[in-house]
N, C-alpha and C. Protein backbone atom coordinates (compact mmCIF):
# COMPACT_ATOMS: atom_id res chain seq x y z
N UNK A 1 1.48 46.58 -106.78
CA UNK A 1 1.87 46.42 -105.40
C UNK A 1 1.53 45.04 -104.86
N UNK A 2 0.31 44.27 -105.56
CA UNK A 2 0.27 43.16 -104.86
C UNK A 2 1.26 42.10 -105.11
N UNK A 3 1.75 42.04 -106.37
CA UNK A 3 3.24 41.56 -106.76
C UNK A 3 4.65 41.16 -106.07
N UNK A 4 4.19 42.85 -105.52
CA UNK A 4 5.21 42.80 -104.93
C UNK A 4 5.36 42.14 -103.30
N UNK A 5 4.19 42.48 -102.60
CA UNK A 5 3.63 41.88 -101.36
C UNK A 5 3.77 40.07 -101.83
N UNK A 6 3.34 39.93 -102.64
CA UNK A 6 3.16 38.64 -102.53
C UNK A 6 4.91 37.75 -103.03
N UNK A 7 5.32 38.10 -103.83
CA UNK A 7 6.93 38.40 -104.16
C UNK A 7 7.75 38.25 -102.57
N UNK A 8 7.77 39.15 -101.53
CA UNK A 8 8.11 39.51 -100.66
C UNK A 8 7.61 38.40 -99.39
N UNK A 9 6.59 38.13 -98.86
CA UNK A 9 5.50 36.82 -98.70
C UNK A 9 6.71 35.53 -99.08
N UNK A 10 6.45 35.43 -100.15
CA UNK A 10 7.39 34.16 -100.55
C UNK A 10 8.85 34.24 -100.40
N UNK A 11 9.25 35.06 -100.39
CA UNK A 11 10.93 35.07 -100.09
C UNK A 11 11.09 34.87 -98.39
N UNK A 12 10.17 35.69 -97.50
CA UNK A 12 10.08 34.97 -95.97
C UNK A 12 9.71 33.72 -96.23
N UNK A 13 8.95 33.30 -96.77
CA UNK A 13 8.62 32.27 -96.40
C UNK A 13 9.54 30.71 -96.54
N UNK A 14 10.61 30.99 -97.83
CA UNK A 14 11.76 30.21 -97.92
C UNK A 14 12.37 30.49 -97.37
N UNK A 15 13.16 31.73 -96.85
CA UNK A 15 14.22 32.01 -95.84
C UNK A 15 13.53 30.94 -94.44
N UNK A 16 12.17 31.15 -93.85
CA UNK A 16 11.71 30.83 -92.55
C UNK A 16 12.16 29.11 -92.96
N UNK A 17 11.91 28.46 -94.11
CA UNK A 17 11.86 26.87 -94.44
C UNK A 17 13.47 26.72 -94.40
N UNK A 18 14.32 27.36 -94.96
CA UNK A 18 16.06 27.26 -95.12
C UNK A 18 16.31 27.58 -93.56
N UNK A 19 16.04 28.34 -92.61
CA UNK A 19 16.68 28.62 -91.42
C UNK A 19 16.34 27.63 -90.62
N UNK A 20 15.27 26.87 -90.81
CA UNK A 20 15.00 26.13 -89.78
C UNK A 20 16.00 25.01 -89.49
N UNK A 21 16.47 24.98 -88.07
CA UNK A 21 17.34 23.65 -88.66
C UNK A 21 16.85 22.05 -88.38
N UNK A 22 17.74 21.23 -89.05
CA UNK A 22 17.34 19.86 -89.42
C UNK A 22 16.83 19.05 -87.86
N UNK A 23 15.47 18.25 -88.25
CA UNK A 23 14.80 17.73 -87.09
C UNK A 23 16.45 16.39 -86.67
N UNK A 24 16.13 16.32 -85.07
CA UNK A 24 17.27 15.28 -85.03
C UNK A 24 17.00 13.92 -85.32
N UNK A 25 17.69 12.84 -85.64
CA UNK A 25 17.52 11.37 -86.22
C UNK A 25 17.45 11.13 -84.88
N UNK A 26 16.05 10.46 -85.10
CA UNK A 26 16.01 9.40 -84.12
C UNK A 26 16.90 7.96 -84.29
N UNK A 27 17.49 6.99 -83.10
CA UNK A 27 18.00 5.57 -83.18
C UNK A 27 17.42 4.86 -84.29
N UNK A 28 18.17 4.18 -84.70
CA UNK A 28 17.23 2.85 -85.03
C UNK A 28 16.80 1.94 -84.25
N UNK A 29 15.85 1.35 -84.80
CA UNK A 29 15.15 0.15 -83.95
C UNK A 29 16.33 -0.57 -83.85
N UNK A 30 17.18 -1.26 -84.79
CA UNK A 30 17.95 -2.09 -84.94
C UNK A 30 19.38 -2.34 -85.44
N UNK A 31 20.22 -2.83 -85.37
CA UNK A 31 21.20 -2.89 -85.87
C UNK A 31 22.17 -3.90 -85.77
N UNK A 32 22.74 -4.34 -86.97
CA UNK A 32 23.43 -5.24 -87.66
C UNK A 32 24.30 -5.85 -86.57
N UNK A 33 24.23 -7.40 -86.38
CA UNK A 33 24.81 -8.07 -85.28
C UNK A 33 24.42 -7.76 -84.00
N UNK A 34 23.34 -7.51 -83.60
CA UNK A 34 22.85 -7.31 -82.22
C UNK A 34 21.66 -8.05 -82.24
N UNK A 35 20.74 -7.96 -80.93
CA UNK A 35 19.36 -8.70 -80.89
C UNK A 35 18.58 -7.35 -80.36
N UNK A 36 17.53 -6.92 -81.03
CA UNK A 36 16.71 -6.02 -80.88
C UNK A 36 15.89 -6.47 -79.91
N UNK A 37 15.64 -5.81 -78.40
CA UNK A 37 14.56 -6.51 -77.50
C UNK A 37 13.73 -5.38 -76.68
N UNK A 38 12.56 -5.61 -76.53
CA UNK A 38 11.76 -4.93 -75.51
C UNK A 38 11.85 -5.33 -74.15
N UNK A 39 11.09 -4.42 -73.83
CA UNK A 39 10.86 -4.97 -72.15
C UNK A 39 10.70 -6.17 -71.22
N UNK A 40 9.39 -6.40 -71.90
CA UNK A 40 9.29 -8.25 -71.42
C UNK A 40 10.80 -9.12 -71.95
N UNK A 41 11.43 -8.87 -73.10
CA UNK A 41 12.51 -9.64 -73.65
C UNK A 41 13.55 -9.49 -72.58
N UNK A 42 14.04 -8.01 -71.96
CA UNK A 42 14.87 -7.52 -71.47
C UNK A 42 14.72 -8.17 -69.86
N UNK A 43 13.20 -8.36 -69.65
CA UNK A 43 13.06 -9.46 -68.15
C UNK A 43 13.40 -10.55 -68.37
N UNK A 44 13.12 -11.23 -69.58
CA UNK A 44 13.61 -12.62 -69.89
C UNK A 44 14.93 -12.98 -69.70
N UNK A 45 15.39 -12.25 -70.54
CA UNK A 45 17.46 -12.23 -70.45
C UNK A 45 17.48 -12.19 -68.97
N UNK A 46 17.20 -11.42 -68.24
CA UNK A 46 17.52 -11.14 -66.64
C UNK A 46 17.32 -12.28 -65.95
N UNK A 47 16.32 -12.87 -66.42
CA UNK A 47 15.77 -14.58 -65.82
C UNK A 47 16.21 -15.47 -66.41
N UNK A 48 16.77 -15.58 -67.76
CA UNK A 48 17.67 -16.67 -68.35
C UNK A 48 18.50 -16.50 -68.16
N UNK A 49 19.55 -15.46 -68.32
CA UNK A 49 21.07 -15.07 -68.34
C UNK A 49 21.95 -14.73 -67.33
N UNK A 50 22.25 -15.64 -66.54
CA UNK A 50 23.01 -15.09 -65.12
C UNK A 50 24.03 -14.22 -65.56
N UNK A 51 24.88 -14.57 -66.28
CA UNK A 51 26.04 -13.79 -66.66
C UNK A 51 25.60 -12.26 -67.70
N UNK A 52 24.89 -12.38 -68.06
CA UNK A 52 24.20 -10.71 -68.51
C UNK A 52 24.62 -10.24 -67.92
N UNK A 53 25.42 -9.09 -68.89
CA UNK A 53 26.03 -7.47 -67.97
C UNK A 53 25.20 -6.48 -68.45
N UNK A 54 24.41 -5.80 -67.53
CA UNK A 54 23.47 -4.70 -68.32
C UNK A 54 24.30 -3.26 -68.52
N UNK A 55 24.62 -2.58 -69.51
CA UNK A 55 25.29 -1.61 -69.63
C UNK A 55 24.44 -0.31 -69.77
N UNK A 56 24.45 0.30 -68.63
CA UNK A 56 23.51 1.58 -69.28
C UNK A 56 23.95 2.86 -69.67
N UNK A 57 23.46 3.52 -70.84
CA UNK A 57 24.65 3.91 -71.48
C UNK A 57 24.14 5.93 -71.72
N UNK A 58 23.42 5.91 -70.62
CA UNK A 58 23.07 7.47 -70.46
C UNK A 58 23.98 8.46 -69.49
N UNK A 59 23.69 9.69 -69.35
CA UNK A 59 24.41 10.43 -68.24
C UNK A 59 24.47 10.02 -66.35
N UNK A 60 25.51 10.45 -65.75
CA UNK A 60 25.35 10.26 -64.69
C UNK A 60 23.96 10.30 -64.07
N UNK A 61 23.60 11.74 -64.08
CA UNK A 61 22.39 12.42 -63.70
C UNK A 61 21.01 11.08 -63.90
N UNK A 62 20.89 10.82 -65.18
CA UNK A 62 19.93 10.07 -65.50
C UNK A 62 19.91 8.50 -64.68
N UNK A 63 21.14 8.29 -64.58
CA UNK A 63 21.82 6.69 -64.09
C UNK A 63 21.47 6.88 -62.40
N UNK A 64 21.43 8.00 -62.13
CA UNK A 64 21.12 8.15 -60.00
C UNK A 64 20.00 8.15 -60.25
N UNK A 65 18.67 8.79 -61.24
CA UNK A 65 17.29 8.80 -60.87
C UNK A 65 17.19 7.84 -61.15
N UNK A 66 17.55 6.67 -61.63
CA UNK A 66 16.91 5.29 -61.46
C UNK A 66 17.24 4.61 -62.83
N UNK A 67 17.63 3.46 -62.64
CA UNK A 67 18.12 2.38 -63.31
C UNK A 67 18.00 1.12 -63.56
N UNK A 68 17.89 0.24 -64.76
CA UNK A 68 17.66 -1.18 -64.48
C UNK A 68 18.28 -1.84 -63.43
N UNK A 69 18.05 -2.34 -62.41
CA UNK A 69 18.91 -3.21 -61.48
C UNK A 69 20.06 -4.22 -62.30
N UNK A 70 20.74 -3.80 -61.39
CA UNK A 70 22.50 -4.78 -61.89
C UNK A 70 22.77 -4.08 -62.81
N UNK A 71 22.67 -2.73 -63.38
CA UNK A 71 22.85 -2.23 -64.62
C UNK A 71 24.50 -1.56 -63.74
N UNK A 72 25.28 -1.56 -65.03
CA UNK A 72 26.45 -0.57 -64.55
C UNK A 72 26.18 0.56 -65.63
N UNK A 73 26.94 1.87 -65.40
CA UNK A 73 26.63 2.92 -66.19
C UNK A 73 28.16 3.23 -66.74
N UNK A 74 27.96 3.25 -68.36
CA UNK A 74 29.10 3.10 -69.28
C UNK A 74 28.63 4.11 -70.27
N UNK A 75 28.57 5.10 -69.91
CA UNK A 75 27.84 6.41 -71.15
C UNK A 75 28.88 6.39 -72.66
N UNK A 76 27.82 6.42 -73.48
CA UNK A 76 28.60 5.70 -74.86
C UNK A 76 29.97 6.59 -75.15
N UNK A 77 30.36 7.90 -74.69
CA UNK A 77 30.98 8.18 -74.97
C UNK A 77 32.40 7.70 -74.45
N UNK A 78 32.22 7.16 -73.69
CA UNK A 78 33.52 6.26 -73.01
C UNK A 78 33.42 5.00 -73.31
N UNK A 79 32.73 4.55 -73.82
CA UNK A 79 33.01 2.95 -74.72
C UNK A 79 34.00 3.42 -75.40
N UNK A 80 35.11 1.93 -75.38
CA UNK A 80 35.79 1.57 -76.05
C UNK A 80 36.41 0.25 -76.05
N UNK A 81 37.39 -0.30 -76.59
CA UNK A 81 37.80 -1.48 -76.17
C UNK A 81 38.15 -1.68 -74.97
N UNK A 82 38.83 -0.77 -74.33
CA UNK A 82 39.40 -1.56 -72.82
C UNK A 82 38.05 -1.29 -71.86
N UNK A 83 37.28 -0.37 -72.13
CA UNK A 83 36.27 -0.05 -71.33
C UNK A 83 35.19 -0.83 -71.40
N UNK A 84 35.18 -1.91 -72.38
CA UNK A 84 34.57 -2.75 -72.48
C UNK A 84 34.97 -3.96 -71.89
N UNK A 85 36.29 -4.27 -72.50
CA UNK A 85 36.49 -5.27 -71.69
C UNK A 85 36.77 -5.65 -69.75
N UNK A 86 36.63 -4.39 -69.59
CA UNK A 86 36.77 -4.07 -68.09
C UNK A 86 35.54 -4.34 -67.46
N UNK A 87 34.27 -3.95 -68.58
CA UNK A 87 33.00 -4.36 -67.92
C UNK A 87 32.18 -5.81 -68.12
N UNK A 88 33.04 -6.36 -69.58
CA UNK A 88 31.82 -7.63 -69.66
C UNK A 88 33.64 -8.25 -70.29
N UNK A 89 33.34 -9.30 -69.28
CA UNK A 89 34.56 -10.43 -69.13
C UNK A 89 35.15 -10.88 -70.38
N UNK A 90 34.30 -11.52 -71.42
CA UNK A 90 34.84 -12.14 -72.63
C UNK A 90 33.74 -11.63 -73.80
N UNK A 91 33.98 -12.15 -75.05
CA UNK A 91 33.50 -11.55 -76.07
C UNK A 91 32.22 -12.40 -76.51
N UNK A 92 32.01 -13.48 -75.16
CA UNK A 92 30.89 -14.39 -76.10
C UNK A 92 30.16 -14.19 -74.56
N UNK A 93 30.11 -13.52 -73.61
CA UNK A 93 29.26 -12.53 -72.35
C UNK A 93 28.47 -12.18 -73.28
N UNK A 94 26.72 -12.12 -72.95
CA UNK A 94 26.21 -11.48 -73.22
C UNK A 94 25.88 -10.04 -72.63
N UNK A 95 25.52 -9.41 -73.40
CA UNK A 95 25.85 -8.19 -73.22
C UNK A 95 24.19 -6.61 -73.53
N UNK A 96 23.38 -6.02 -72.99
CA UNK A 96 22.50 -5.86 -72.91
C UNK A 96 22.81 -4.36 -72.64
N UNK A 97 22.72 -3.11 -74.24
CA UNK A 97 23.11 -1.91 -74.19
C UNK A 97 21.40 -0.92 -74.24
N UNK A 98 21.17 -0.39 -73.19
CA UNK A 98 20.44 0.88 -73.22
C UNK A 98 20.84 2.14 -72.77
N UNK A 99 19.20 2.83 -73.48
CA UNK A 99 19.59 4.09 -73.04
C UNK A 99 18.24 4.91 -72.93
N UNK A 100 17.66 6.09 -72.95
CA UNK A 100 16.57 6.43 -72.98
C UNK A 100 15.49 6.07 -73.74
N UNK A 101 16.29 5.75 -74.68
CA UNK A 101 15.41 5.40 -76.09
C UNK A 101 15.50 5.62 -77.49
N UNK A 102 14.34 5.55 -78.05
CA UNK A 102 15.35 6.33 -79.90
C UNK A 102 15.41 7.63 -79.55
N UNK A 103 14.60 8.58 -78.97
CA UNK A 103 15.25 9.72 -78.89
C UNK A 103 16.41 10.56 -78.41
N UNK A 104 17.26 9.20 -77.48
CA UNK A 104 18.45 9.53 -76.92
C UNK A 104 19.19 8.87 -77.71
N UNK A 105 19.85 7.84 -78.54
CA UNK A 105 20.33 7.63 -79.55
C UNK A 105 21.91 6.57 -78.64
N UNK A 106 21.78 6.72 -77.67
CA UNK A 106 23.49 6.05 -76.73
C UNK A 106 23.91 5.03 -76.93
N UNK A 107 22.83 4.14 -76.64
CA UNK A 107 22.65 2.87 -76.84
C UNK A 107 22.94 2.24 -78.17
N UNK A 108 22.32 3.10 -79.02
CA UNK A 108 22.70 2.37 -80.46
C UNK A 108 24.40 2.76 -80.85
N UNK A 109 24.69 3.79 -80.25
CA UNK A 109 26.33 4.13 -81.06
C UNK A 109 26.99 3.10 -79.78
N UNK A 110 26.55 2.65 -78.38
CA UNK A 110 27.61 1.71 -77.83
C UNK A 110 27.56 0.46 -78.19
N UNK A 111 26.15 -0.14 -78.26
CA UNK A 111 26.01 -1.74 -79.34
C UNK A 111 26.75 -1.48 -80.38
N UNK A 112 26.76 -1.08 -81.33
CA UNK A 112 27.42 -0.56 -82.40
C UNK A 112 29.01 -0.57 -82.09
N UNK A 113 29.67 -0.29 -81.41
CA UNK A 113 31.06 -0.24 -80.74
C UNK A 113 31.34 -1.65 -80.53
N UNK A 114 30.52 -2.51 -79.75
CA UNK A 114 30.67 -3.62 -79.27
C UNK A 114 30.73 -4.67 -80.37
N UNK A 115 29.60 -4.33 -81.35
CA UNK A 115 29.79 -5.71 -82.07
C UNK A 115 31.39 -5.21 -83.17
N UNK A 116 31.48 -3.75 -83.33
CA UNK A 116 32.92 -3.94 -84.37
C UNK A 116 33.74 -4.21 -83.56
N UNK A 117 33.64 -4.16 -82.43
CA UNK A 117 34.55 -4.95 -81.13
C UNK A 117 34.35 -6.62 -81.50
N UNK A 118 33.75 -7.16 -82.16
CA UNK A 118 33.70 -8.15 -82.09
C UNK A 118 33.10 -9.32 -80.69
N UNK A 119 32.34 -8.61 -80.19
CA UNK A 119 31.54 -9.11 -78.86
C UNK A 119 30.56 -10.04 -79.59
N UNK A 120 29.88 -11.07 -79.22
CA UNK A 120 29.04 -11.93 -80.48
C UNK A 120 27.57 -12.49 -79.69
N UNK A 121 27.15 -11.96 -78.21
CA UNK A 121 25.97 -11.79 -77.92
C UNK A 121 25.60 -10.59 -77.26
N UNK A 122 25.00 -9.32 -78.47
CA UNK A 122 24.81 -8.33 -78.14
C UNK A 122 23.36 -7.84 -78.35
N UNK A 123 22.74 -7.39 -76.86
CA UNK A 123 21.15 -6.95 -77.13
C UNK A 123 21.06 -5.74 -77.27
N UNK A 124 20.04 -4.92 -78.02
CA UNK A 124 20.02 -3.85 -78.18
C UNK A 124 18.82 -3.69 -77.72
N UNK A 125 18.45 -2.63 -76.55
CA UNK A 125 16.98 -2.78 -76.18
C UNK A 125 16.85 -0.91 -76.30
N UNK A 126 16.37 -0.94 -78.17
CA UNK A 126 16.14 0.49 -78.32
C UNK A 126 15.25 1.48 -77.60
N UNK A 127 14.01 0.84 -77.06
CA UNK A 127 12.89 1.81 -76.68
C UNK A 127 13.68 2.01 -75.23
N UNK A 128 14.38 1.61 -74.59
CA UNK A 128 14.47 1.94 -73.62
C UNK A 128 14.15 2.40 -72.46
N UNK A 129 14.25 3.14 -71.98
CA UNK A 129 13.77 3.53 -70.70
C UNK A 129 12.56 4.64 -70.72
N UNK A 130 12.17 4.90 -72.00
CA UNK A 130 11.17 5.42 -72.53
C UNK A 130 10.01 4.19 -72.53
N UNK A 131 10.04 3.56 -72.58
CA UNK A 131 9.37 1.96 -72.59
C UNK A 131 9.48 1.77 -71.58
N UNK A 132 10.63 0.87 -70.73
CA UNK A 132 10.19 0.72 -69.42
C UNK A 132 9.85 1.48 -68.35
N UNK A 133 9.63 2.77 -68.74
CA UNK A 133 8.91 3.40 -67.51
C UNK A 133 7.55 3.64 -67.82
N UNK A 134 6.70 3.74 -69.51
CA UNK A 134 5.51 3.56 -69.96
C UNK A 134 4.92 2.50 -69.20
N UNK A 135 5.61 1.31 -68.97
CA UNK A 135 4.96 -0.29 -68.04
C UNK A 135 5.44 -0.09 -67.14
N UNK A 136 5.73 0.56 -66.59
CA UNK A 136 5.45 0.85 -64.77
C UNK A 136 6.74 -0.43 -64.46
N UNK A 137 7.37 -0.95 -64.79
CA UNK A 137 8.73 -0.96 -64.66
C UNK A 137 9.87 -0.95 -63.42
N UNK A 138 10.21 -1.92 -62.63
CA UNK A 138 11.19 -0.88 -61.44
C UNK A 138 12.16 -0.77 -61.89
N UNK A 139 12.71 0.34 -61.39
CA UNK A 139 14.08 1.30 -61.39
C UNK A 139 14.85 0.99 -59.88
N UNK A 140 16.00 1.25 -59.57
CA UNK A 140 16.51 1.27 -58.76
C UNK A 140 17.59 2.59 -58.67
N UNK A 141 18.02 3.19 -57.36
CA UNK A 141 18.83 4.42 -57.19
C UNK A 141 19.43 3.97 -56.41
């Protein structure tokens, strides 16, 4: 009988490991043809870059509780070419895509859009708004 208990034991215990489902991928830090930047970087651009279009690339909901200033809200699922070019003038605009962070993932699939768009100054500021609200940060509504 203990055979069998223990037999029985192990078959839950792979079913419980097979049902579980897959943890979600976090963003990457980075990605190919963009400039990976933090917070302080992301003030810099704002203070070097007059023409910076900040694109923020989360839900409505998230975009009214508060936002980088001058940010417009372009949720990645509506990137595309004309929706791009409607928001940042020419392809050599720099261009500055967030989103919550790696655990919201927006940001990286709209940078990602932009540079096979062929856009050629593109920031990617992965930690996002998970980061700038850790440093106390202003938001605007």
């Amino acid at each position: 009988m203990t055979l069998f208990k223990t037999a029985i034991a192990f078959c839950g215990l792979v079913l419980a490991t097979v049902a579980q489902p897959a943890a979600a991928q976090d963003a990457p830090m980075s990605i190919t043809g963009t400039t990976t930047v933090n917070a302080e970087q992301v003030v810099d651009l704002v203070t070097k870059k007059s023409n910076l279009v900040i694109l923020d690339n989360r839900k409505p909901e998230d975009f009214a509780a508060g936002h980088i200033e001058g940010a417009i809200r372009l949720i990645d699922t509506d990137v595309t070419p004309e929706s791009l070019a409607k928001a940042v003038k020419t392809k050599d605009t720099p261009v500055l895509f967030y989103c919550n962070g790696l655990k919201c993932g927006r940001a990286a699939k709209a940078a990602s859009v932009a540079v096979q768009q062929g856009y050629k100054e593109v920031y990617y500021y992965a930690l996002g708004l998970d980061e700038w609200n850790k440093k106390g940060l202003p938001l605007v509504k």
